[in-house]
Protein backbone atom coordinates (compact mmCIF):
# COMPACT_ATOMS: atom_id res chain seq x y z
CA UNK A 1 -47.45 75.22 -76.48
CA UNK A 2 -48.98 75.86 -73.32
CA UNK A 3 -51.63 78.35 -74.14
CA UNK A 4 -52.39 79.18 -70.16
CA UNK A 5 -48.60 80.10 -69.69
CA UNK A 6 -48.84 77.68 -66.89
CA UNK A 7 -45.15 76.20 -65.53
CA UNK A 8 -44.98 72.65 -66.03
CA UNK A 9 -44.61 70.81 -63.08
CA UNK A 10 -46.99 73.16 -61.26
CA UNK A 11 -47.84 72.23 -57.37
CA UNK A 12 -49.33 68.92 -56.80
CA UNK A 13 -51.98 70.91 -54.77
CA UNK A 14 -53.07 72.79 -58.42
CA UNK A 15 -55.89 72.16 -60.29
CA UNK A 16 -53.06 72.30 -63.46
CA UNK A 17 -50.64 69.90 -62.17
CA UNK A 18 -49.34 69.32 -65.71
CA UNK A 19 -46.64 66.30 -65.11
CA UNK A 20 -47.35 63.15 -66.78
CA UNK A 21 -47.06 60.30 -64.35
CA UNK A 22 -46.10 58.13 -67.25
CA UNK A 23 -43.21 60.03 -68.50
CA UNK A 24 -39.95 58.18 -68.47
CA UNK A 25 -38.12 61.61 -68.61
CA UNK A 26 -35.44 61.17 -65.43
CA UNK A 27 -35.89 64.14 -62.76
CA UNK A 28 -34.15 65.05 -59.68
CA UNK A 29 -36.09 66.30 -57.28
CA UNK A 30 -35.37 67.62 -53.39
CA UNK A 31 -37.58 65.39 -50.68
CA UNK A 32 -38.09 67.23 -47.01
CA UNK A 33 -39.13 64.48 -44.69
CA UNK A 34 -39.73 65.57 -41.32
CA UNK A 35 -39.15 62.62 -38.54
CA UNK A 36 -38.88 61.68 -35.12
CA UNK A 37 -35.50 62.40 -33.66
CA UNK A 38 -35.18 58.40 -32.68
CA UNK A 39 -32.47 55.56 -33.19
CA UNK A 40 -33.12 53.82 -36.33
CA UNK A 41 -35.24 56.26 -38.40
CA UNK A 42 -32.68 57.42 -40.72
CA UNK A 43 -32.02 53.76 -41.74
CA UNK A 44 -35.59 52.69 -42.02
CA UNK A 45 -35.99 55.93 -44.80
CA UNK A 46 -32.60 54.62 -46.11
CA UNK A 47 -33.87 51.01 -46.02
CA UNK A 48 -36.50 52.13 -48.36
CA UNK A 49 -34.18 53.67 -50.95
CA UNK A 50 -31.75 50.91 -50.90
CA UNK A 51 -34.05 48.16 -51.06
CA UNK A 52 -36.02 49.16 -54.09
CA UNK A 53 -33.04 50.68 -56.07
CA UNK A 54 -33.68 54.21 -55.74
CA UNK A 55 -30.83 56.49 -55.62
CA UNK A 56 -29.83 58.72 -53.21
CA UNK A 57 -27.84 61.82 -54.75
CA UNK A 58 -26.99 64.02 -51.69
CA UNK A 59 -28.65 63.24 -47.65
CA UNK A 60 -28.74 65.80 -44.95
CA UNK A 61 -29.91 65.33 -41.60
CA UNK A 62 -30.23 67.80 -38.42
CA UNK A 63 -32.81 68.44 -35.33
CA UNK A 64 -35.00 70.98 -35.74
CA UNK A 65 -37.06 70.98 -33.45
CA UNK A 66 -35.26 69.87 -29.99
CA UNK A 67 -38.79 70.14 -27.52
CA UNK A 68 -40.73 67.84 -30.45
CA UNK A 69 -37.59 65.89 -30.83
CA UNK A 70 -37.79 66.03 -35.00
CA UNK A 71 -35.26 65.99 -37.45
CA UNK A 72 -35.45 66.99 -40.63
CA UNK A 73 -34.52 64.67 -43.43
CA UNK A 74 -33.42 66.88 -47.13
CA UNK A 75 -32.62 64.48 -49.86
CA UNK A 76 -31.86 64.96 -53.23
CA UNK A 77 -32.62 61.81 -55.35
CA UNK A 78 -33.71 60.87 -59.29
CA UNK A 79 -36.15 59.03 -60.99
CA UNK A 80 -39.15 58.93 -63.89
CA UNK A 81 -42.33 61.07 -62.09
CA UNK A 82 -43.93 57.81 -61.34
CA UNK A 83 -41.09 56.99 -59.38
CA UNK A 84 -40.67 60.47 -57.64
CA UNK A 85 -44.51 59.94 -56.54
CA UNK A 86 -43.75 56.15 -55.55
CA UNK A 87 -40.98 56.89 -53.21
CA UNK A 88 -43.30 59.98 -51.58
CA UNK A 89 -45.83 58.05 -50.52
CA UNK A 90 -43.63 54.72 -49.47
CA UNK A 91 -41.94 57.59 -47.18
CA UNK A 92 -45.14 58.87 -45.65
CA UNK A 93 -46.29 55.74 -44.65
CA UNK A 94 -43.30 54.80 -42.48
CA UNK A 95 -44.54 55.34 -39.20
CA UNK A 96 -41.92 58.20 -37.71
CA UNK A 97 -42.33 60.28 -40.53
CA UNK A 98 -44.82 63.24 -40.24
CA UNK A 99 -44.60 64.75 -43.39
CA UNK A 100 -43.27 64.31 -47.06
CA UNK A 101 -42.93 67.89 -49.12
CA UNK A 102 -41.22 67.96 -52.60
CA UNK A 103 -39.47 71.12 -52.89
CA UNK A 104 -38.79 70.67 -56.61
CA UNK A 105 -42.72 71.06 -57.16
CA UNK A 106 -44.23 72.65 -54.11
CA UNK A 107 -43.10 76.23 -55.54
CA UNK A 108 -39.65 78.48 -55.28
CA UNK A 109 -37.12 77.07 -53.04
CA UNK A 110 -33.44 78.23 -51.61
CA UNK A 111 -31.37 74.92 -52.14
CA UNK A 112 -27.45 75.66 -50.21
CA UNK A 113 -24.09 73.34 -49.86
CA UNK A 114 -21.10 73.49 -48.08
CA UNK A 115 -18.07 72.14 -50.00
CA UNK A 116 -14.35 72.35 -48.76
CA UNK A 117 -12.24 71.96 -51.57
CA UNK A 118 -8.15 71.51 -51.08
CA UNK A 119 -5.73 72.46 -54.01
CA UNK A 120 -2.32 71.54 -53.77
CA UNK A 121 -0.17 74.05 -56.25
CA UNK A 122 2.72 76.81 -56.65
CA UNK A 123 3.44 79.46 -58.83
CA UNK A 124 0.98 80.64 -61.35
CA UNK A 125 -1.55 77.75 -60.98
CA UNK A 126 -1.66 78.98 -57.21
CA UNK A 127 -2.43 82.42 -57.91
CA UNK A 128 -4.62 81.41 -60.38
CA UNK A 129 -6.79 79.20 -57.77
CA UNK A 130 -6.63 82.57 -55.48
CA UNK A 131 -8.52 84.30 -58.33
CA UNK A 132 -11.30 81.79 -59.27
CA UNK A 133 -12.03 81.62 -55.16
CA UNK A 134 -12.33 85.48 -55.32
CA UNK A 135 -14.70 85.26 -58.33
CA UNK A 136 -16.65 82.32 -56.69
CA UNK A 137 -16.37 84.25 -52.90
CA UNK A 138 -14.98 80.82 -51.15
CA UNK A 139 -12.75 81.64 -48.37
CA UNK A 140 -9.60 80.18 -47.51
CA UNK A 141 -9.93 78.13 -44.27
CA UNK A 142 -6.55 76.85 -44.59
CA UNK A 143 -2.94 77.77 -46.02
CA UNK A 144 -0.03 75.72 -46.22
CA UNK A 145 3.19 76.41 -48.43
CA UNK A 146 1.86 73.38 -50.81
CA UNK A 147 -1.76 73.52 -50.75
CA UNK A 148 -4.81 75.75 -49.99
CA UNK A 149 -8.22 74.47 -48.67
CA UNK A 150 -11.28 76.24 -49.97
CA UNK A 151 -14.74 76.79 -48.09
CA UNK A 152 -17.46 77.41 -50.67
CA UNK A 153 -21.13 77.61 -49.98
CA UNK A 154 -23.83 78.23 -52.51
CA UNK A 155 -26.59 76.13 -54.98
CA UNK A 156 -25.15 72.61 -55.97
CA UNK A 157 -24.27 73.86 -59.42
CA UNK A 158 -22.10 76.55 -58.47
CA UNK A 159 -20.43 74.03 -55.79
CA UNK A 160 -19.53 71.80 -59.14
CA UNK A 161 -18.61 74.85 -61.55
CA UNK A 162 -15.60 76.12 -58.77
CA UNK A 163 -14.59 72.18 -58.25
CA UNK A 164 -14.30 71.27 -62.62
CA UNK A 165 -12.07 74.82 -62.44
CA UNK A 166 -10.21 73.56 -59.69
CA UNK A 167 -9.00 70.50 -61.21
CA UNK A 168 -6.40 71.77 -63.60
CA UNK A 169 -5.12 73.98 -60.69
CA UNK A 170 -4.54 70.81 -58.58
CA UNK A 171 -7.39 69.92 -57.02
CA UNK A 172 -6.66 66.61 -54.34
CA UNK A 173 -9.68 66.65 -52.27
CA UNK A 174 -13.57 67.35 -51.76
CA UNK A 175 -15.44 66.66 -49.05
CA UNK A 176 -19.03 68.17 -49.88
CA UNK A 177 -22.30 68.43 -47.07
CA UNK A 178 -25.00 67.74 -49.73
CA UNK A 179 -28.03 69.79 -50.29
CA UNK A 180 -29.91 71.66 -47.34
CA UNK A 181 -33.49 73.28 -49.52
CA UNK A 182 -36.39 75.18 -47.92
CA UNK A 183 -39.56 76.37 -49.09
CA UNK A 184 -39.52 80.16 -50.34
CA UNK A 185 -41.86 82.60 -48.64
CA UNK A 186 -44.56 81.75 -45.67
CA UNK A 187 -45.86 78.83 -46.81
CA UNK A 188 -44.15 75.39 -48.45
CA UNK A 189 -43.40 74.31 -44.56
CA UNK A 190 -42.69 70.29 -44.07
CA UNK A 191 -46.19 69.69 -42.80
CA UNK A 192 -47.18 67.40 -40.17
CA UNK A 193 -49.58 64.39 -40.68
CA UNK A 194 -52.92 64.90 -39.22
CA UNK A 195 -53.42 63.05 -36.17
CA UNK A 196 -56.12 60.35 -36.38
């Protein structure tokens, strides 16, 4: 029992960062790693994954700022806490990267996926995948006389909930963005590293 009613897994920035580094309790956690827009960065931060066995569960990658030509890296990935801190600070010591934040720990964050989602069905099982989109609000971005094809936005969980319903109906395809997270309220920003 925590008697100070304090979360586990507060900020690494509290004084009651509570996580045992020695658990071997697997996490998943969401990494924003803001970069230099530049050929080759994304596979020097996959290089890292890759070569030391870490896994990558979902990648995103845009420009966010176009003037400071940076990207913004958001990947999802799993591993013991000693791990999760590991890979942070093998990221921030690649040389385009300005800054490492870990949603997952840094407070609230909104985590969003696009999915399209095609169901190929007639009859009842078709009417039936018109009423689970409804319930789920995906819209249909496609129609055919065979098949439907579903857009569907929301948190990763409810992207997996609509496509395990989907499969009885005749689900034949998924093609899925992976996870785009940012900080809740004015601060949590993907800070830059201070310039020597």
């Amino acid at each position: 029992m925590n008697a100070l009613a304090i979360k586990k897994g507060a900020s690494r920035h509290s004084a009651y960062d509570l996580r045992n580094p020695m658990d071997d309790r697997q996490e998943t956690h969401t990494l924003a790693v803001l970069v230099d827009n530049e050929a080759g960065v994304l596979a020097r931060v996959i290089g890292l994954f890759s070569g030391r066995g870490y896994n990558i569960e979902s990648l995103t990658v845009a420009e966010v700022d176009h003037e400071g030509h940076l990207s913004r890296i958001t990947i999802v990935t799993t591993g013991t806490p000693a791990v999760i801190e590991q890979i942070k600070a093998q990221l921030a010591r690649i040389v385009p990267v300005h800054g490492v934040n870990d949603l997952t720990v840094e407070g609230p964050s909104v985590e969003r996926e696009l999915a399209l989602i095609k169901v190929a069905g007639t009859g009842d099982k078709r009417v039936e995948a018109m009423r689970l989109a409804e319930v789920f609000r995906a819209r249909v971005v496609d129609t055919t006389l065979e098949s439907f094809v579903f857009e569907i936005t929301g948190a990763p969980e409810k992207v997996d909930a609509f496509v395990s319903l989907m499969r009885p109906l005749g689900l034949t395809d998924v093609a899925r963005t992976g996870v785009a997270a940012i900080a809740r309220g004015v601060g949590g920003a993907v800070s830059a590293r201070p310039v020597p």
